[in-house]
Every structure is written in C-alpha cells, then in structure tokens.
Protein backbone atom coordinates (compact mmCIF):
# COMPACT_ATOMS: atom_id res chain seq x y z
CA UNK A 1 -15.03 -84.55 -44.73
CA UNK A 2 -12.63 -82.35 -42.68
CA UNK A 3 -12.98 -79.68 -45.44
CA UNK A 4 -16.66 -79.45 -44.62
CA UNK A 5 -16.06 -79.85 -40.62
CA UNK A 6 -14.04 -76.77 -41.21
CA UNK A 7 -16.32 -75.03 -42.90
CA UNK A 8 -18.66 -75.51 -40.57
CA UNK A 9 -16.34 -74.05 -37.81
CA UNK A 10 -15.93 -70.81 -39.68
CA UNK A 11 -19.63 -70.47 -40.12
CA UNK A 12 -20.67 -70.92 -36.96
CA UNK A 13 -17.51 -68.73 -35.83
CA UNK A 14 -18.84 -66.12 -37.96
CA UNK A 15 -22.28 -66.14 -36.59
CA UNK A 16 -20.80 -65.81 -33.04
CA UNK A 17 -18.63 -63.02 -34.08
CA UNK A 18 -21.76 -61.07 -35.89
CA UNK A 19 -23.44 -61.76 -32.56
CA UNK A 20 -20.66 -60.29 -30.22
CA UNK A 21 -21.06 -57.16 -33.08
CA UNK A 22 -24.00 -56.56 -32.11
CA UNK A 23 -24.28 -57.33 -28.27
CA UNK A 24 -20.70 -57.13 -26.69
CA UNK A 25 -18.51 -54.37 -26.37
CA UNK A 26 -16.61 -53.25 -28.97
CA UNK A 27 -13.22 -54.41 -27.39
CA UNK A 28 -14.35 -57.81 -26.22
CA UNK A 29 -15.79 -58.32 -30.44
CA UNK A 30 -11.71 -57.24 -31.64
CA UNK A 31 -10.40 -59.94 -28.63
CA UNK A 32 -12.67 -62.21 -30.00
CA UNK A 33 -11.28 -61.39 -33.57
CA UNK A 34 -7.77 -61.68 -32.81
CA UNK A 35 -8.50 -65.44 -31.40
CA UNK A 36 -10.24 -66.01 -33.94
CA UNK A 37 -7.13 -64.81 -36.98
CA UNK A 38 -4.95 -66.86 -35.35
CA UNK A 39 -7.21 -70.13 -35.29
CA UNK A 40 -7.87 -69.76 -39.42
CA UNK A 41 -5.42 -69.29 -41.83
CA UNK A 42 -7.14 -66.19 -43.94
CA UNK A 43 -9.84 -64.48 -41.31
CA UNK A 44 -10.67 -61.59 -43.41
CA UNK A 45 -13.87 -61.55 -41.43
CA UNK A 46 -11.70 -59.57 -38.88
CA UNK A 47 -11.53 -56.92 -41.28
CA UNK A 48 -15.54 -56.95 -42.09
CA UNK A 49 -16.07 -57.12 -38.56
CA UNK A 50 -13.87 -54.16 -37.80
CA UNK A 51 -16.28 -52.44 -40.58
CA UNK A 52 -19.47 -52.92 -39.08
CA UNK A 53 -18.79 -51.94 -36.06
CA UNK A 54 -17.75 -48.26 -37.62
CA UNK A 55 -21.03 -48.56 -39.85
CA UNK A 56 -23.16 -49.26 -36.99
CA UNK A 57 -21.62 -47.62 -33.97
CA UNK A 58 -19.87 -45.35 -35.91
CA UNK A 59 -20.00 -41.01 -35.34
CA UNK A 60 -18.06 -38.50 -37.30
CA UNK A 61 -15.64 -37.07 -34.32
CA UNK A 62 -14.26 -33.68 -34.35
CA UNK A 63 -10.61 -34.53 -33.41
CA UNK A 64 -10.23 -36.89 -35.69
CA UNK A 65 -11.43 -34.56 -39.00
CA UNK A 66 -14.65 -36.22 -39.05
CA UNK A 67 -13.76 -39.95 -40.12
CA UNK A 68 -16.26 -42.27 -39.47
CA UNK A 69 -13.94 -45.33 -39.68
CA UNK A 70 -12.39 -45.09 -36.20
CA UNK A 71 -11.86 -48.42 -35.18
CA UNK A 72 -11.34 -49.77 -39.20
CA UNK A 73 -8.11 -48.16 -39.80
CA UNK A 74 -5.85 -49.42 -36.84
CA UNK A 75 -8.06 -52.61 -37.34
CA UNK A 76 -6.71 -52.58 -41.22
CA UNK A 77 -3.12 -51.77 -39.65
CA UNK A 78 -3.38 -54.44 -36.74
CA UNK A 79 -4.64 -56.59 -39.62
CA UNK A 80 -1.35 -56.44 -41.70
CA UNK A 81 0.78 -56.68 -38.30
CA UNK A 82 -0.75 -59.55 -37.28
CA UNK A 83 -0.29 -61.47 -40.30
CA UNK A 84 3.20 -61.09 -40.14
CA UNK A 85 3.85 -61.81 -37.15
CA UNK A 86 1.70 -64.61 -37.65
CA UNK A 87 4.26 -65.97 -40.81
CA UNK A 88 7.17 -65.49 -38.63
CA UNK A 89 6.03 -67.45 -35.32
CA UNK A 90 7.24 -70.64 -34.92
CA UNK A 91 4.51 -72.29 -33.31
CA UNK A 92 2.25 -71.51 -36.04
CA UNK A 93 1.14 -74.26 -38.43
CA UNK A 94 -1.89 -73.51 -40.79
C-alpha cells in the first residue's frame, strides 16, 4: 500500500513539474526540481525536465557555439553534484 501511495506522489509530482515546464519560469521549474531530488530517492525526471525546457524554449546562441542545450548541461552537472552531496548529508534518509 505505501508502494502505491508513493507512486502516486511521483505521478502527480510529475504532472506538476510538466505543468511549471510549461507555465512558470524557467528558474522557478529547476527550484521546483531541486525540492523535488531531494524528496525521492532517484528523480531522474530532473534531468528530463531540464531537457524540455532546452527543446521547447531552447535557441542556438552565438556565444555559446550554437548549442541548443543551455540549461541541460549545468542541469546534467548540478545533477551529479547534487547526488553526492545528497549521499554524504547526514540528515538524509531515503
């Protein structure tokens, strides 16, 4: 039962997540990511999130050679920091 209550957590997490994608500024959707990596164990959805905002919002700049995936990389980099900082914190329990 508390496997499903779960489940049912991340769903509806997700949904709110896909809606700040598409109707809250970009930085108030990664806030709302972070909160949301530390409250589940494996939030990968951070990462997919990160995506679609580049695939939606996304525009080849000039200074930075034309990449599209401006806000994916340091989200893949933030991604990888955060989990190990999240290993090492003490008040942490998954």
């Amino acid at each position: 039962m508390a496997i499903a209550n779960q489940l049912w957590v991340r769903i509806l997490s997700d949904i709110i997540l896909l809606g700040s994608i598409l109707w809250a500024p970009f930085w108030l959707t990664m806030i709302l990511a972070i909160i949301l990596f530390f409250y589940f164990e494996n939030f990968y959805e951070f990462l997919a999130a990160a995506l679609l905002i580049d695939l939606i919002y996304g525009v080849p700049e000039a200074r930075f050679a034309g990449i599209i995936l401006i806000t994916f990389i340091p989200s893949l980099i933030l991604f990888f920091t955060l989990k190990f900082v999240k290993k090492r914190l003490l008040i942490y329990q998954p």
